[in-house]
N, C-alpha and C. Protein backbone atom coordinates (compact mmCIF):
# COMPACT_ATOMS: atom_id res chain seq x y z
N UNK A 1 43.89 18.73 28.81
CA UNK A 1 44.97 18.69 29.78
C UNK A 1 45.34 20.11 30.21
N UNK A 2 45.50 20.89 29.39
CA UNK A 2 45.90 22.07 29.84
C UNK A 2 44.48 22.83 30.63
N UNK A 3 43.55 22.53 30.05
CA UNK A 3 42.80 23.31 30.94
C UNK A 3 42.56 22.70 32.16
N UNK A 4 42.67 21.39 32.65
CA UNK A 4 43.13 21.13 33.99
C UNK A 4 43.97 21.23 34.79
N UNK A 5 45.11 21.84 33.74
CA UNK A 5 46.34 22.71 34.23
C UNK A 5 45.93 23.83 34.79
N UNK A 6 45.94 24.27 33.62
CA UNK A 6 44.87 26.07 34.35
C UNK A 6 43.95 25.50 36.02
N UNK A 7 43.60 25.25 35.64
CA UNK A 7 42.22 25.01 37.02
C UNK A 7 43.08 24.73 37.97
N UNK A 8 44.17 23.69 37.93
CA UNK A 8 44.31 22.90 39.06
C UNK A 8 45.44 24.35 39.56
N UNK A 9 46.12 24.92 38.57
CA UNK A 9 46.69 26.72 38.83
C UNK A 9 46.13 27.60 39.92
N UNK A 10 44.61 27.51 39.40
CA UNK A 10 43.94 28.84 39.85
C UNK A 10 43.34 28.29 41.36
N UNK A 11 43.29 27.19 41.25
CA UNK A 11 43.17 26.50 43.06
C UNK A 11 44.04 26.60 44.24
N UNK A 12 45.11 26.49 43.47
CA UNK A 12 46.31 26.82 43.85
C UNK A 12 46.89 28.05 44.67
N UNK A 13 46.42 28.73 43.06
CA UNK A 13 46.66 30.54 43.57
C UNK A 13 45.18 30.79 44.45
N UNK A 14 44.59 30.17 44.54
CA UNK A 14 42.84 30.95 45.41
C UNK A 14 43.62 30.33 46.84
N UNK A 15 44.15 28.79 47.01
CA UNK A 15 44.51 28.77 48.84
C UNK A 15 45.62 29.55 48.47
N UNK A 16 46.57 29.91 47.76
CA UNK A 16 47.99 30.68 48.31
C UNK A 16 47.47 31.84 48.90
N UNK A 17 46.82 32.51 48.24
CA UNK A 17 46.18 33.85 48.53
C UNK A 17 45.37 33.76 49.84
N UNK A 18 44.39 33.01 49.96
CA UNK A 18 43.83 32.41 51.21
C UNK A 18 44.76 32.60 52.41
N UNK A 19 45.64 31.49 52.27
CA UNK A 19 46.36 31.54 53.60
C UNK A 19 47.23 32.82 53.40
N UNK A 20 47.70 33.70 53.07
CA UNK A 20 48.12 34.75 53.08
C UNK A 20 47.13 35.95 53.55
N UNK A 21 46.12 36.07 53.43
CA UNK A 21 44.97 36.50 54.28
C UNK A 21 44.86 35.99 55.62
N UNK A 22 44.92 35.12 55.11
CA UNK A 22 44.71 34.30 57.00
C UNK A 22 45.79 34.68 57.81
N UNK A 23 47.14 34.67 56.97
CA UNK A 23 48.34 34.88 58.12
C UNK A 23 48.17 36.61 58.61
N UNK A 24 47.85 37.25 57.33
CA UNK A 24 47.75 38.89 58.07
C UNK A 24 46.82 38.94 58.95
N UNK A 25 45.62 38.26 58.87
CA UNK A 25 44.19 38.34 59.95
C UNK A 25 44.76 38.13 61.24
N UNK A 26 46.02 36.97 61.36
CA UNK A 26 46.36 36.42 62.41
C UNK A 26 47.00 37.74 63.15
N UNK A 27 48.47 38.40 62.53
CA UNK A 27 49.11 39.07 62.83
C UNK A 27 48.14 40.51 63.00
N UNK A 28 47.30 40.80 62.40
CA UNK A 28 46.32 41.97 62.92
C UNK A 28 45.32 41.85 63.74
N UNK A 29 44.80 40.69 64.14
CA UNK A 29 43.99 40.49 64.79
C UNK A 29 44.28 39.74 66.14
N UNK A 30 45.08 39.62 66.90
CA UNK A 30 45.64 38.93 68.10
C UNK A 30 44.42 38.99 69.36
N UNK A 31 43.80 39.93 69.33
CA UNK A 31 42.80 39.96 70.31
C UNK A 31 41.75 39.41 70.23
N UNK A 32 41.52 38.51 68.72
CA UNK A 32 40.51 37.90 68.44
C UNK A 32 40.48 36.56 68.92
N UNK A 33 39.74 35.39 69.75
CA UNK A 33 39.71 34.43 70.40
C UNK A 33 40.29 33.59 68.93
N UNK A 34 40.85 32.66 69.72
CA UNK A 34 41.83 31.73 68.59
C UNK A 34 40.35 30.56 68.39
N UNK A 35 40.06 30.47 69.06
CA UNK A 35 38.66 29.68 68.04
C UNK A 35 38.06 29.63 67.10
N UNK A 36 37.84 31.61 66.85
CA UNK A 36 37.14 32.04 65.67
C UNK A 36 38.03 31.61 64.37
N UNK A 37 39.37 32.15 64.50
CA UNK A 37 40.50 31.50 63.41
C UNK A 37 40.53 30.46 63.27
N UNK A 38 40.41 29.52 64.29
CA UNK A 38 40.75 28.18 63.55
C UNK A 38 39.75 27.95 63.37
N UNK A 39 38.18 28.31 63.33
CA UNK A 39 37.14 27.84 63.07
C UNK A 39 37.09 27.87 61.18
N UNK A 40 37.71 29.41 61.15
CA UNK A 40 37.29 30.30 59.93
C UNK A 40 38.84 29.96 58.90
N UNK A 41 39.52 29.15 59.51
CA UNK A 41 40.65 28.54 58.31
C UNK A 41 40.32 26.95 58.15
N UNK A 42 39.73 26.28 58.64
CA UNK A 42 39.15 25.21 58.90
C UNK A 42 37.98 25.33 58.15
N UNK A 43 36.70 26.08 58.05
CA UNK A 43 35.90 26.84 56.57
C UNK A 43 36.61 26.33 55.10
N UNK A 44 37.38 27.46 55.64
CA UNK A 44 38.10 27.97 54.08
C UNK A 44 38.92 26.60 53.63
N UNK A 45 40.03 25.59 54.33
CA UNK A 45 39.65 24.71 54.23
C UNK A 45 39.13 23.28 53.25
N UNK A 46 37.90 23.55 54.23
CA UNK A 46 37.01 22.67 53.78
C UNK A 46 36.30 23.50 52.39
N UNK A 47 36.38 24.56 52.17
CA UNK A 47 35.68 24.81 51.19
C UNK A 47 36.74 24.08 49.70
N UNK A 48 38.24 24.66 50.26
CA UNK A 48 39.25 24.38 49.37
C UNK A 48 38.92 22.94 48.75
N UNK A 49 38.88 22.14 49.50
CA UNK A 49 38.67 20.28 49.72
C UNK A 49 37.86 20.53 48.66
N UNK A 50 36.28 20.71 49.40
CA UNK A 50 35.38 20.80 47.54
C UNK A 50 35.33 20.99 46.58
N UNK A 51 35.96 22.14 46.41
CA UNK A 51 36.47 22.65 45.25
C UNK A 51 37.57 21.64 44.48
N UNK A 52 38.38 21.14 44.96
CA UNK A 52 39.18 20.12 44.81
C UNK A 52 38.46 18.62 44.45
N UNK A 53 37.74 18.49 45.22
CA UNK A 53 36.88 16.95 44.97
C UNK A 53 35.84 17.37 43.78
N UNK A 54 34.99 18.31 43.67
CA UNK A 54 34.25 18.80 42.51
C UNK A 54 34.97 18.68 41.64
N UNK A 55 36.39 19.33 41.19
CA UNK A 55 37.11 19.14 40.00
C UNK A 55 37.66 17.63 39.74
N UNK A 56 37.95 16.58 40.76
CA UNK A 56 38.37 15.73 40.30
C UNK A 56 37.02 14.65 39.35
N UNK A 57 35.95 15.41 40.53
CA UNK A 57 34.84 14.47 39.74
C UNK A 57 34.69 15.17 37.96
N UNK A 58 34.47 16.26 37.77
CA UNK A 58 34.77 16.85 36.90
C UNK A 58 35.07 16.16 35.62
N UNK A 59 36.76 15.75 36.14
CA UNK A 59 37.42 15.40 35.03
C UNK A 59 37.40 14.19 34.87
N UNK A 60 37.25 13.52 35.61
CA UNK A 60 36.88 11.77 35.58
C UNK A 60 35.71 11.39 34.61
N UNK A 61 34.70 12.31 34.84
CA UNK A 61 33.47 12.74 33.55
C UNK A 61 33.96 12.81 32.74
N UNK A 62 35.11 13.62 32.17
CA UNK A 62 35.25 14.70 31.38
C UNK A 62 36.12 13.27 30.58
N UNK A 63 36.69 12.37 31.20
CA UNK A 63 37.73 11.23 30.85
C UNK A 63 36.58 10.05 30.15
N UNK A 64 35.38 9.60 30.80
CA UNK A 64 34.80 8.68 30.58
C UNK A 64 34.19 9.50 29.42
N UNK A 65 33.80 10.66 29.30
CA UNK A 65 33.15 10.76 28.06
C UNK A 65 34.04 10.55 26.68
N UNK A 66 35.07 11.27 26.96
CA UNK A 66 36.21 10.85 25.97
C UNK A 66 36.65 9.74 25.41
N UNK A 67 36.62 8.52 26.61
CA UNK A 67 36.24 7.79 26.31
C UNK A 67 35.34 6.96 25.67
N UNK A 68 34.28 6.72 25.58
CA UNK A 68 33.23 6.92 24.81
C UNK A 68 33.16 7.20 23.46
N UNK A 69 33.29 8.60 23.46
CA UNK A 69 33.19 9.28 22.10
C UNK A 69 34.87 8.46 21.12
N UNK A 70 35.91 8.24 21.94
CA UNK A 70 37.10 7.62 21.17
C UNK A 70 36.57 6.06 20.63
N UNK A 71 35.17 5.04 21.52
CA UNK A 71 35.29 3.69 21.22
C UNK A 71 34.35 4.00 19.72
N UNK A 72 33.56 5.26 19.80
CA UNK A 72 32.27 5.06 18.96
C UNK A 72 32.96 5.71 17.62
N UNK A 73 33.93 6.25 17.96
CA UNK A 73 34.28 7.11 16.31
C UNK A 73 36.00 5.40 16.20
N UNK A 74 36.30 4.94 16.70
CA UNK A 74 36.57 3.58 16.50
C UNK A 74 35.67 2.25 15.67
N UNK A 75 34.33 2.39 16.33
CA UNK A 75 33.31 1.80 15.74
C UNK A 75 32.95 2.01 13.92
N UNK A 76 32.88 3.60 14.27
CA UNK A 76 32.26 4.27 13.20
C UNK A 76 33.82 3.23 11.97
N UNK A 77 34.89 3.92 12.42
CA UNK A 77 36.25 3.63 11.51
C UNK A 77 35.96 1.92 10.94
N UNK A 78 35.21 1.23 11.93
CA UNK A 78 35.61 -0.38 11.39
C UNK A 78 34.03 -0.43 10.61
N UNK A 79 33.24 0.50 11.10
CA UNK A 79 32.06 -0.18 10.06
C UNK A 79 32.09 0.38 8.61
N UNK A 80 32.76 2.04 8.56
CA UNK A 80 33.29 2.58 7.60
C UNK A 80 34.05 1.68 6.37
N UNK A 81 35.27 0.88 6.87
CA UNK A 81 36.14 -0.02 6.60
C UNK A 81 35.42 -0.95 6.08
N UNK A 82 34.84 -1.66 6.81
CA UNK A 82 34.01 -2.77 6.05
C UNK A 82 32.79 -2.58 5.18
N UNK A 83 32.36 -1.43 5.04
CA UNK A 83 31.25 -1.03 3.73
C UNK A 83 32.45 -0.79 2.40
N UNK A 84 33.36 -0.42 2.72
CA UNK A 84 34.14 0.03 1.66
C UNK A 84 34.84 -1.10 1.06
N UNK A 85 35.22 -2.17 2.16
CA UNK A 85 35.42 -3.81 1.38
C UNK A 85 34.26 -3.99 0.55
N UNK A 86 33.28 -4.19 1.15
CA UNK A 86 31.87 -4.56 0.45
C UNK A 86 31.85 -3.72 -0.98
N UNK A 87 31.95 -2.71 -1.40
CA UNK A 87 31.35 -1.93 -2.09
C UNK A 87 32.70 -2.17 -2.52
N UNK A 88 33.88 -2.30 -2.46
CA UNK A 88 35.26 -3.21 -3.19
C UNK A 88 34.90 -4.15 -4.06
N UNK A 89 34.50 -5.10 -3.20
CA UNK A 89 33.71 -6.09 -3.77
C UNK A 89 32.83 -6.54 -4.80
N UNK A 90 31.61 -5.36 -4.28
CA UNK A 90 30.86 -5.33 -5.38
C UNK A 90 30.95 -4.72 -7.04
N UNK A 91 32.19 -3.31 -6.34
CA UNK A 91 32.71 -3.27 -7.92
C UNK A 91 33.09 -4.64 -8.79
N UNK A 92 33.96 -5.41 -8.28
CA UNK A 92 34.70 -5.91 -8.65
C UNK A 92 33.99 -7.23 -9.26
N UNK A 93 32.89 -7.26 -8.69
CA UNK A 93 31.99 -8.58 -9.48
C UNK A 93 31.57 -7.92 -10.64
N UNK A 94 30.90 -6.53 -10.22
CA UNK A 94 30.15 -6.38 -11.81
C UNK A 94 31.35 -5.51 -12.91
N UNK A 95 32.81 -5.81 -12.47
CA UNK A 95 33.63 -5.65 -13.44
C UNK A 95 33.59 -6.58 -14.60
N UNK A 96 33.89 -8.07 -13.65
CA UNK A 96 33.96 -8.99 -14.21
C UNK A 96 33.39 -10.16 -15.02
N UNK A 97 31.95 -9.23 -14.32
CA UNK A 97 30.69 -9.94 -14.63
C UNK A 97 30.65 -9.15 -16.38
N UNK A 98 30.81 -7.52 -15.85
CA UNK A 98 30.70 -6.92 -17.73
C UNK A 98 31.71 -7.42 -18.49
N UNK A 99 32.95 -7.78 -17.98
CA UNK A 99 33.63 -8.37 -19.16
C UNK A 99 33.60 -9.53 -19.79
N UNK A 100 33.13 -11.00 -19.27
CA UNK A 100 32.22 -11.78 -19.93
C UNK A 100 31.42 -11.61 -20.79
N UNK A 101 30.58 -10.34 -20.55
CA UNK A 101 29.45 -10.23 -21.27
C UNK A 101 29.78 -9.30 -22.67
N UNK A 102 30.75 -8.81 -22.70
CA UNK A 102 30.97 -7.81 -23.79
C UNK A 102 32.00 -8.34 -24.63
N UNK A 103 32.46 -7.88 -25.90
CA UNK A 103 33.42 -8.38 -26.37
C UNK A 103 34.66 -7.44 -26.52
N UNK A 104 35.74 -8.76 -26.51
CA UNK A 104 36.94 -8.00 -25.98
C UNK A 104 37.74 -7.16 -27.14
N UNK A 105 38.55 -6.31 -27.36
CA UNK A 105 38.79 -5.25 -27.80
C UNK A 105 39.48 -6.33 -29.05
N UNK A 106 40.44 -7.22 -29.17
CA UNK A 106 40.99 -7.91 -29.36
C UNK A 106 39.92 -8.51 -30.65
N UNK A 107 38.48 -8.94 -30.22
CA UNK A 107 37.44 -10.04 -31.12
C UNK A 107 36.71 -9.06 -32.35
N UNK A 108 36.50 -7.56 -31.45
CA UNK A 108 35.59 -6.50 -32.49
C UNK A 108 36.91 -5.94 -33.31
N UNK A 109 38.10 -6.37 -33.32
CA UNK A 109 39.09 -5.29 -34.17
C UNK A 109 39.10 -6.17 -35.50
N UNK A 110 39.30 -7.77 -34.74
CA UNK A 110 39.24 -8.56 -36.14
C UNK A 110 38.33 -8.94 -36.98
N UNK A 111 36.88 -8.91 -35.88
CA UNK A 111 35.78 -9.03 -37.24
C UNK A 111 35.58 -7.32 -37.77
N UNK A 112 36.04 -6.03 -37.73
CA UNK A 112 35.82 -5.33 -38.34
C UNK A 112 36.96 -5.24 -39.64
N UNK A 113 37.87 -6.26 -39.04
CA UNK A 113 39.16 -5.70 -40.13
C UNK A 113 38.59 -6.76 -41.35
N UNK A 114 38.20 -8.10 -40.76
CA UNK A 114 37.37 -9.25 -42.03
C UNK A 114 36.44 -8.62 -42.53
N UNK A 115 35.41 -7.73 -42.19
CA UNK A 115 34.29 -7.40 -42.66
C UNK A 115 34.55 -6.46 -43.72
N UNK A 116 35.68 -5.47 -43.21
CA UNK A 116 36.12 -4.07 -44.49
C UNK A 116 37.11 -4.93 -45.49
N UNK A 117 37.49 -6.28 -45.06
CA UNK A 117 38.72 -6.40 -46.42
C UNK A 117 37.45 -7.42 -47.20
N UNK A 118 36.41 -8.25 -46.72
CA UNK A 118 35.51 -8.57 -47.94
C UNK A 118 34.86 -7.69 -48.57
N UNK A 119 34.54 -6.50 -47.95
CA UNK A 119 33.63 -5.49 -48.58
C UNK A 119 34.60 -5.08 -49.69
N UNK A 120 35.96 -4.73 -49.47
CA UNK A 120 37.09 -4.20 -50.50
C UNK A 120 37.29 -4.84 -51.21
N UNK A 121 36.70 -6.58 -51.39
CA UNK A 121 37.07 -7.54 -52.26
C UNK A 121 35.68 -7.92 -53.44
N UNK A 122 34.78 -6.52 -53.23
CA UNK A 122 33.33 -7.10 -53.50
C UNK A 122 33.36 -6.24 -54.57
C-alpha cells in the first residue's frame, strides 16, 4: 500500500511539475503558434494517462498475485492441520494399543511385593 502511495505521489508531483513548465513555456513563449502547445500538452498528457493505466495494471497484478499466494499458504494451513490430526491420532492408538499390551504399574508392584515376602518366608 504504501508503495502505491509513493508512486501514485511521484505521478502526481511529475504532472504538477509538468504543467508548471507548460504554464512558463506559455507565458515565455507567446509567439509560438498555439498548435504546437496544445499539441505538446496533449503529448505530455497522454503520456501522463499511461503512466497512470501502466500502474493501475501493475497493481491489479500485484493484487491477484497476493491473492494467490494468501489461498495457497491457506491451503498449506488446512493440510498442515489435518496431518497433525492424523499423526494425533496415530499417537493415540499406539498409546493405547501399548497399554494393553504391557502391565500396569499397579499388577508388577504386587507380584514383586508376593514374590519378595515368599522368598522372606523361605
Amino acid at each position: 500500500v504504501s508503495y502505491n502511495i509513493s508512486h501514485y505521489t511521484k505521478i502526481i508531483n511529475q504532472l504538477k511539475c509538468h504543467i508548471e513548465t507548460l504554464k512558463e513555456e506559455i507565458r515565455t513563449q507567446d509567439s509560438a503558434p498555439k498548435s504546437d502547445r496544445s499539441l505538446e500538452v496533449h503529448q505530455c498528457l497522454q503520456n501522463a494517462k499511461i503512466d497512470l493505466h501502466n500502474h493501475f495494471k501493475e497493481e491489479a497484478e500485484a493484487k491477484k498475485k497476493i491473492n494467490e499466494i494468501e489461498k495457497e499458504l491457506e491451503m498449506s494451513g488446512f493440510t498442515l492441520f489435518n496431518r497433525q490430526l492424523k499423526l494425533n491420532q496415530i499417537e493415540a492408538t499406539g498409546r493405547s494399543q501399548s497399554r494393553k499390551g504391557s502391565v500396569t504399574p499397579n499388577q508388577s508392584s504386587s507380584s514383586s511385593t508376593s514374590a519378595s515376602s515368599s522368598s522372606s518366608s523361605i
